[in-house]
Protein backbone atom coordinates (compact mmCIF):
# COMPACT_ATOMS: atom_id res chain seq x y z
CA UNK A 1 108.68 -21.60 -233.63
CA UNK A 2 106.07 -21.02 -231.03
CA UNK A 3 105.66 -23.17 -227.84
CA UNK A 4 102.88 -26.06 -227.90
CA UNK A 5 101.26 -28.39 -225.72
CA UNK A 6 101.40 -32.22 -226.30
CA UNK A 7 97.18 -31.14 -226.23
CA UNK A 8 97.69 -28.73 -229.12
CA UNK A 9 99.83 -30.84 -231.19
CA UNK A 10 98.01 -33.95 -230.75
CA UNK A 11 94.49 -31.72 -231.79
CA UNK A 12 96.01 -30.33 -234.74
CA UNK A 13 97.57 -33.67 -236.22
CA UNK A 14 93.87 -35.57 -235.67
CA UNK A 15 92.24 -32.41 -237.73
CA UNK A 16 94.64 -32.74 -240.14
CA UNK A 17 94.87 -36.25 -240.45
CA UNK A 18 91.09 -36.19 -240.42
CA UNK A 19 90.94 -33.63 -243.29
CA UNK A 20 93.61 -35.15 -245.31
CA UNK A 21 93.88 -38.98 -244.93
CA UNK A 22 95.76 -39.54 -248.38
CA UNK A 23 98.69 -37.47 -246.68
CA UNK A 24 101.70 -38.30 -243.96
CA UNK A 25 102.72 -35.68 -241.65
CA UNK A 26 106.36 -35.73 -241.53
CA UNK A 27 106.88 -32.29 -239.72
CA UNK A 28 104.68 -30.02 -237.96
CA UNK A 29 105.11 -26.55 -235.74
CA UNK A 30 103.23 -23.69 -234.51
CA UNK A 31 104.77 -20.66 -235.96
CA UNK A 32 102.48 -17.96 -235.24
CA UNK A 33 99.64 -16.99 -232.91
CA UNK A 34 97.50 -14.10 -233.11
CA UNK A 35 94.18 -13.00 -230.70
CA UNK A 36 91.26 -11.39 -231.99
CA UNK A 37 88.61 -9.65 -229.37
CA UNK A 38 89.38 -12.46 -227.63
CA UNK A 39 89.79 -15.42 -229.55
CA UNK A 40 93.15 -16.75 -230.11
CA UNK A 41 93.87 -17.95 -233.66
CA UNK A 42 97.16 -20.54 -234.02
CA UNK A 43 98.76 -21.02 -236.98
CA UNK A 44 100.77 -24.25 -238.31
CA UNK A 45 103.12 -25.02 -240.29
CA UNK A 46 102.16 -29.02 -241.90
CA UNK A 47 104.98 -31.02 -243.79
CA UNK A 48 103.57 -33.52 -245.42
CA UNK A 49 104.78 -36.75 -247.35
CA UNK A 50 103.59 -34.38 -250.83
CA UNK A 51 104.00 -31.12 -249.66
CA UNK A 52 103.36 -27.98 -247.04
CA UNK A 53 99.83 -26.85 -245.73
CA UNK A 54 98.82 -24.06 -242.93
CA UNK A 55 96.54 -24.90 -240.42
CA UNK A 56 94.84 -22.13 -238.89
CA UNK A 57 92.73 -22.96 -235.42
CA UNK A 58 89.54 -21.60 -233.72
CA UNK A 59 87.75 -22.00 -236.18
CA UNK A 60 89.76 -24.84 -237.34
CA UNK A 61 90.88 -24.98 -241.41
CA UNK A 62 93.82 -26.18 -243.66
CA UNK A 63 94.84 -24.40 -246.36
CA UNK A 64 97.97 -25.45 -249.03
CA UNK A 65 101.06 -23.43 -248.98
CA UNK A 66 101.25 -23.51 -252.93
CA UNK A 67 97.81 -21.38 -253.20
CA UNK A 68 98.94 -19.52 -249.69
CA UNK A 69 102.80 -19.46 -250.01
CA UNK A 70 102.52 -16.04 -247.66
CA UNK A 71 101.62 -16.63 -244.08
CA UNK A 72 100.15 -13.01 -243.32
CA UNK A 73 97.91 -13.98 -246.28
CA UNK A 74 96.17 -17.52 -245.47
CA UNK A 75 96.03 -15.73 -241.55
CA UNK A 76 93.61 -12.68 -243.47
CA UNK A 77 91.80 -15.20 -245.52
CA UNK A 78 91.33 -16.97 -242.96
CA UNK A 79 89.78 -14.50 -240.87
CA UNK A 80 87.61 -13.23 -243.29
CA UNK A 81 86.33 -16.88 -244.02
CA UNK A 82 84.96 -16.62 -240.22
CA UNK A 83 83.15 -13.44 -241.16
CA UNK A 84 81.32 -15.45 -244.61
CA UNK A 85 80.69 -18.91 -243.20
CA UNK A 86 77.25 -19.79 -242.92
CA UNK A 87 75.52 -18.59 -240.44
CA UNK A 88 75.83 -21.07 -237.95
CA UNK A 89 74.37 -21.32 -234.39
CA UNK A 90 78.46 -20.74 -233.29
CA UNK A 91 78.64 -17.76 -235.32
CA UNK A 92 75.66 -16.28 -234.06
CA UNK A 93 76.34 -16.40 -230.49
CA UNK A 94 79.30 -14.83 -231.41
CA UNK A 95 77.81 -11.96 -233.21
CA UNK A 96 75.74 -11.52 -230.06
CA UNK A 97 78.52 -11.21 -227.79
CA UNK A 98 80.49 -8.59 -229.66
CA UNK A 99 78.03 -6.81 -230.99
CA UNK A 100 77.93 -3.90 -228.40
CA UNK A 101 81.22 -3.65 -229.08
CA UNK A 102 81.60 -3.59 -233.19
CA UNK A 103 80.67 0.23 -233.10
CA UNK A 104 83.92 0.81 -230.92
CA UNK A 105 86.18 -0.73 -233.35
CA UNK A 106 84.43 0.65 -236.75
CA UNK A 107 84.78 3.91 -235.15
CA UNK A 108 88.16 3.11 -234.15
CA UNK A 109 88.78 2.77 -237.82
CA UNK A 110 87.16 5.39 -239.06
CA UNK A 111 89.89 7.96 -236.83
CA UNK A 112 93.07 5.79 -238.18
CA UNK A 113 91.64 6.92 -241.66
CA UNK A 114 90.89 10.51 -240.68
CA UNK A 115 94.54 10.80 -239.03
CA UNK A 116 96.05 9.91 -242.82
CA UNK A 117 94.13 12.79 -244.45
CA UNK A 118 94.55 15.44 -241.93
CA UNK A 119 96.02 18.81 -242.62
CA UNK A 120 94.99 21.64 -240.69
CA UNK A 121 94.06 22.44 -236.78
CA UNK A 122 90.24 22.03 -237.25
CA UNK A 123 91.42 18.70 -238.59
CA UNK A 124 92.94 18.01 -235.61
CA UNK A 125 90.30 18.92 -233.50
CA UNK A 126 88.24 16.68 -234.99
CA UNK A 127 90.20 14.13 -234.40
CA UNK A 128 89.80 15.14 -230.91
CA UNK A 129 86.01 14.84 -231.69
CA UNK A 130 85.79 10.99 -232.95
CA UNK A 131 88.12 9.71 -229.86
CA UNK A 132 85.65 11.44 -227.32
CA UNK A 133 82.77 9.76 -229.30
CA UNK A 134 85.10 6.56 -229.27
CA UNK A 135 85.17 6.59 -225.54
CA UNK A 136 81.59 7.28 -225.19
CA UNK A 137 81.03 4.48 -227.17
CA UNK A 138 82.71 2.31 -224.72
CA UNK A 139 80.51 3.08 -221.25
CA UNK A 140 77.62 3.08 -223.83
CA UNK A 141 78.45 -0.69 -224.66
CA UNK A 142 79.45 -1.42 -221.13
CA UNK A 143 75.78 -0.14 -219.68
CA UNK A 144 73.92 -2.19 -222.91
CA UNK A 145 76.21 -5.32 -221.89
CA UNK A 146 76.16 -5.63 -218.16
CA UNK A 147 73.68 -4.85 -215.30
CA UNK A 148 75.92 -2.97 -213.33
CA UNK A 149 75.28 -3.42 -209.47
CA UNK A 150 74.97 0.63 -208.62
CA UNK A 151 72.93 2.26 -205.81
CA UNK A 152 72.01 5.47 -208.72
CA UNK A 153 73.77 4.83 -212.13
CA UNK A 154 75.50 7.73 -213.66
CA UNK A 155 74.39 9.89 -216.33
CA UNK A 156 74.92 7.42 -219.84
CA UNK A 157 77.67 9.92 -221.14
CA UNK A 158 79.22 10.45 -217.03
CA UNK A 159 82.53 8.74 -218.25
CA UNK A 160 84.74 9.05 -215.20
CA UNK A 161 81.97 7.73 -213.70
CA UNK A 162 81.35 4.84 -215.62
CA UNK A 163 85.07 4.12 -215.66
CA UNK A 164 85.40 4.10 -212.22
CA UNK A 165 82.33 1.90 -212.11
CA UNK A 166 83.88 -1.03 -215.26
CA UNK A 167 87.27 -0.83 -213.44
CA UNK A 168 86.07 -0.91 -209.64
CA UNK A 169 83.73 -3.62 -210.41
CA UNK A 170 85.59 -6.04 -213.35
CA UNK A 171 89.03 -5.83 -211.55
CA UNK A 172 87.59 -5.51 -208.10
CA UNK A 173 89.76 -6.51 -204.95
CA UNK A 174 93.30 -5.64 -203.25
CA UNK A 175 94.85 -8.73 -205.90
CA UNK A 176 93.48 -6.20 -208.88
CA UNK A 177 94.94 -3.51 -207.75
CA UNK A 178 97.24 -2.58 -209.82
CA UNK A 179 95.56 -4.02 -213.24
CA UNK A 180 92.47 -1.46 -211.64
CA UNK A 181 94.56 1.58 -211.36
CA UNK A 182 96.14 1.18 -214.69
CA UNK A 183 93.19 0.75 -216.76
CA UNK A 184 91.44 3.46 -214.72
CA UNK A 185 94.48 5.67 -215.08
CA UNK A 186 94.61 4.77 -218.68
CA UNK A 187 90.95 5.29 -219.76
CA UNK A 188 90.76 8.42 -217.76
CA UNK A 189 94.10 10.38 -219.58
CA UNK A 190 92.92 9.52 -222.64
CA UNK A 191 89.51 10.90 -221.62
CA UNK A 192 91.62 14.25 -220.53
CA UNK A 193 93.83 14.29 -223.76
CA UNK A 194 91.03 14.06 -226.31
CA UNK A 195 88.85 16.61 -224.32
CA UNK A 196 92.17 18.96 -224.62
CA UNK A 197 92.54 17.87 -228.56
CA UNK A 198 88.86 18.85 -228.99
CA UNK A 199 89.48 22.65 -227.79
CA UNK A 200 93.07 23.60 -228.27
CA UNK A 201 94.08 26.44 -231.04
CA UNK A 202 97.63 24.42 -230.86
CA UNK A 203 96.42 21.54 -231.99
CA UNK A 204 99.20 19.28 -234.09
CA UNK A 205 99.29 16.08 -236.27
CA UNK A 206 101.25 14.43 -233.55
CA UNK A 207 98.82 15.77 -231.59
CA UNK A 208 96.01 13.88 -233.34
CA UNK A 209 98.15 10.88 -234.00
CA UNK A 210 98.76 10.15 -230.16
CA UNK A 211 95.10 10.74 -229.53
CA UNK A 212 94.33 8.27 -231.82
CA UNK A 213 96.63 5.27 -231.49
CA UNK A 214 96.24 5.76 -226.84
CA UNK A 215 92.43 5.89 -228.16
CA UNK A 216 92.88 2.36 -229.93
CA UNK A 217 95.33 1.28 -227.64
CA UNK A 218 93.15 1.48 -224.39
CA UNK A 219 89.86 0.10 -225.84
CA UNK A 220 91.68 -2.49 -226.92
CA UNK A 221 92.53 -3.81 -223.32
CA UNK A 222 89.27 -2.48 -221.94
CA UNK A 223 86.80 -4.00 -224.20
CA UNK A 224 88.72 -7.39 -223.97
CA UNK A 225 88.00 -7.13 -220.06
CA UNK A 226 84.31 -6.24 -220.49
CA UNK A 227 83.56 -8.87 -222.68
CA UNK A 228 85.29 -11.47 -220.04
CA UNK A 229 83.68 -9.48 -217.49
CA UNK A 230 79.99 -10.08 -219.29
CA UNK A 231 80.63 -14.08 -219.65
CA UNK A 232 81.42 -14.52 -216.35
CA UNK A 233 84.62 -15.82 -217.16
CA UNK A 234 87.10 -15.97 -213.98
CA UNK A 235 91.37 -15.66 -214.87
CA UNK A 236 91.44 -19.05 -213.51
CA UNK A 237 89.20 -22.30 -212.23
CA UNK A 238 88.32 -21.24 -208.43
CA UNK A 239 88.11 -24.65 -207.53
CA UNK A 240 91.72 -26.02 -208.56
CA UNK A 241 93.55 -23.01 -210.18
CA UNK A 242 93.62 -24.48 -213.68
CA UNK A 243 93.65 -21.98 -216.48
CA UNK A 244 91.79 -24.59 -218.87
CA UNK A 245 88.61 -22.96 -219.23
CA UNK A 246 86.25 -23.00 -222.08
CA UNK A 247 82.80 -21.86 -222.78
CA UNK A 248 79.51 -24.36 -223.04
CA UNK A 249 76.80 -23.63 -224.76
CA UNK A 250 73.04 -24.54 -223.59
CA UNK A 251 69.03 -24.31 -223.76
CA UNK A 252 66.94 -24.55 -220.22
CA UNK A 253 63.28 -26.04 -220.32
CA UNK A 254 62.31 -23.13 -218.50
CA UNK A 255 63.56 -20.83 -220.69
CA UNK A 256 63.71 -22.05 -224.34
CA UNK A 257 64.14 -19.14 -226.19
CA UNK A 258 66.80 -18.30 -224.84
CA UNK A 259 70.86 -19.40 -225.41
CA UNK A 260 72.74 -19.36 -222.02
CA UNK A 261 76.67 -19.72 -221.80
CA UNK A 262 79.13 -21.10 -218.40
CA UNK A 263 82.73 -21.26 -218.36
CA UNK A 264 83.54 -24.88 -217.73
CA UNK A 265 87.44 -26.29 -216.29
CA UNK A 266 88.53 -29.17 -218.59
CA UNK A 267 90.72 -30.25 -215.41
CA UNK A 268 88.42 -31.08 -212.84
CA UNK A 269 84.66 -29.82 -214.24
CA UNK A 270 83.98 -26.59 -211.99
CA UNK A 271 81.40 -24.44 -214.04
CA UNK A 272 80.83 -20.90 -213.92
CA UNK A 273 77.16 -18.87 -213.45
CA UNK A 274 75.32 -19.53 -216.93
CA UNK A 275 74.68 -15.87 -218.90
CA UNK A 276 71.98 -15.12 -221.64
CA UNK A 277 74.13 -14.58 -224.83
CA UNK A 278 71.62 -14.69 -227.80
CA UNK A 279 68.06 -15.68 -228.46
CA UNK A 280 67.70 -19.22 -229.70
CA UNK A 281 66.00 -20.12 -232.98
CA UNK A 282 63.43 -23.38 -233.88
CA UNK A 283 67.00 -25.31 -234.17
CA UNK A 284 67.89 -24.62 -231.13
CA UNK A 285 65.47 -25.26 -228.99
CA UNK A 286 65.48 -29.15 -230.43
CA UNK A 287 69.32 -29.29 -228.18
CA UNK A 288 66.73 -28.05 -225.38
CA UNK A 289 68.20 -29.34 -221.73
CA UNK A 290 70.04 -27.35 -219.33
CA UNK A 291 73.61 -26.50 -220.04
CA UNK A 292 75.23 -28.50 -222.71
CA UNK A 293 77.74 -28.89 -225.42
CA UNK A 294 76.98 -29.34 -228.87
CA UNK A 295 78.56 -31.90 -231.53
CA UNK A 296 81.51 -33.68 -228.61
CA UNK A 297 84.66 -31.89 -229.34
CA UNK A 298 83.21 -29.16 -231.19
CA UNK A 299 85.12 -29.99 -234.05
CA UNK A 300 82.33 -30.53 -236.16
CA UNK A 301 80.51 -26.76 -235.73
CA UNK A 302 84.04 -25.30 -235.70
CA UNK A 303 85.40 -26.16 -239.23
CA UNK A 304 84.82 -25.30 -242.62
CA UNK A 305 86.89 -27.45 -244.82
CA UNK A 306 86.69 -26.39 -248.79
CA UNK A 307 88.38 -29.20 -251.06
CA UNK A 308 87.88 -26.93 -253.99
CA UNK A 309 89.55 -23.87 -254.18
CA UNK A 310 91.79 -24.90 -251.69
CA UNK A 311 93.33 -28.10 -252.19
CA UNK A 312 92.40 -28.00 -256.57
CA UNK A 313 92.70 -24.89 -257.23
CA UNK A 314 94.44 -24.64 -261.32
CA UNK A 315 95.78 -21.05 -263.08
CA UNK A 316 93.49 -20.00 -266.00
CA UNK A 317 96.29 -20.93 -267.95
CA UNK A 318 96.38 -24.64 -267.01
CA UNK A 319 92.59 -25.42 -267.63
């Protein structure tokens, strides 16, 4: 059982009590959390007056525990429900925000498979190969997401340069030091290793193996930080110190076509500098005003509730 706010709890009992008035909740916990680029996704355990359900947040869903009896199942639906939900204006901004970055992490795939079939030293290598390109990848979405304040920007492929550039500027200050130096440190070995990997005669699998999971490992952490970095979003409020910040979403008249995004402090209502984060369709534009939030809570863009399959779903053999 995971730790939960009185917040959390009460959010998750008016979903589900909103989803599924015919039921009492006799018991309720949060057993599992799990973040995603990002996004943290909370999963519950719901006892009800009939039986058990999961409910899964950000976006928020219920599913039943007699279609989903296995948690680490109903958690990989769930996620790729987020992928095949229509298209809505939440999704897209979304898309827009990571999309820099989805190269990274299909590449980043693409080397855990190539580890699993490789068998000789030019395998190896080109191992080697794919986490250089990896890393590459990574200033290349850095320079496409951010306008970098630099005097004479580096050469596209300069990574030490550009590394020094992310990690001087997102984690700038003497209270970053040591968050700077490791990610720097970090970025730059692995930088070192995979050059080595590319070259050796000596190569190993173990060789290839630890190139690719420090590969994985470090973008990981760094392309978390660049995409905080691009939103603007601070570690906490700078006005009262509050870690309760979320994003809000908004049109300005003077710019309609495009969608603009602040961090805002549920505590005491600080907002952030407003960042361009997609271009905004005929739908839109009719929200047009300066900085707003869609829909109160959110609740209503955030869910996708299906009451078939998920609450009636019957075996072939029972129809």
């Amino acid at each position: 059982m995971l730790n939960a706010t009185d917040d959390e709890r009460k959010d998750v009992r008016e979903y589900f009590e909103g989803q599924a008035p015919d039921l009492t909740i006799t018991f309720m916990q949060k057993v599992y959390s799990e973040a995603v680029i990002g996004h943290r996704h909370d999963v519950w355990d719901i006892h009800t007056n009939v039986d058990r359900w999961w409910v899964i947040t950000n976006p928020t869903n219920l599913y039943s525990q007699e279609q989903f009896p296995n948690m680490d199942l109903v958690v990989t639906f769930h996620m790729g429900l987020c992928l095949r939900i229509p298209r809505t204006r939440k999704q897209r901004l979304t898309d827009e925000r990571i999309r820099p970055l989805g190269a990274i992490f299909e590449a980043l795939e693409q080397i855990s498979d190539a580890v699993g079939q490789a068998q000789n030293v030019a395998d190896y290598q080109a191992i080697g190969v794919r986490c250089r390109e990896a890393l590459l990848l990574f200033i290349g979405a850095a320079q496409d997401m951010v306008d970098w304040d630099v005097e004479e920007p580096a050469k596209r492929a300069d990574f030490p340069a550009w590394t020094g550039v992310i990690c001087n500027t997102a984690l700038g200050g003497d209270g970053q030091k040591e968050r700077r130096r490791l990610l720097k440190t970090s970025l730059t070995e692995a930088w070192t290793f995979t050059n080595w990997l590319t070259h050796t005669k000596s190569a190993t699998w173990y060789d290839a193996e630890m190139a690719s999971a420090t590969v994985e490992h470090v973008l990981g952490f760094a392309a978390s930080l660049l995409l905080r970095h691009a939103k603007g979003v601070p570690e906490d409020c700078p006005e009262c110190g509050s870690r309760k910040l979320s994003p809000e979403e908004g049109l300005n008249s003077a710019a309609p076509h495009i969608v603009w995004e602040r961090p805002v402090c549920a505590d005491c209502g600080w907002a952030g500098r407003p960042v361009p984060v997609a271009v905004a369709d005929d739908s839109d534009q009719e929200a047009m005003g300066l900085i707003t939030r869609e829909g109160g809570t959110g609740r209503d863009d955030e869910c996708s509730i299906m009451t078939v399959p998920l609450r009636d779903l019957k075996a072939p053999s029972s129809r």
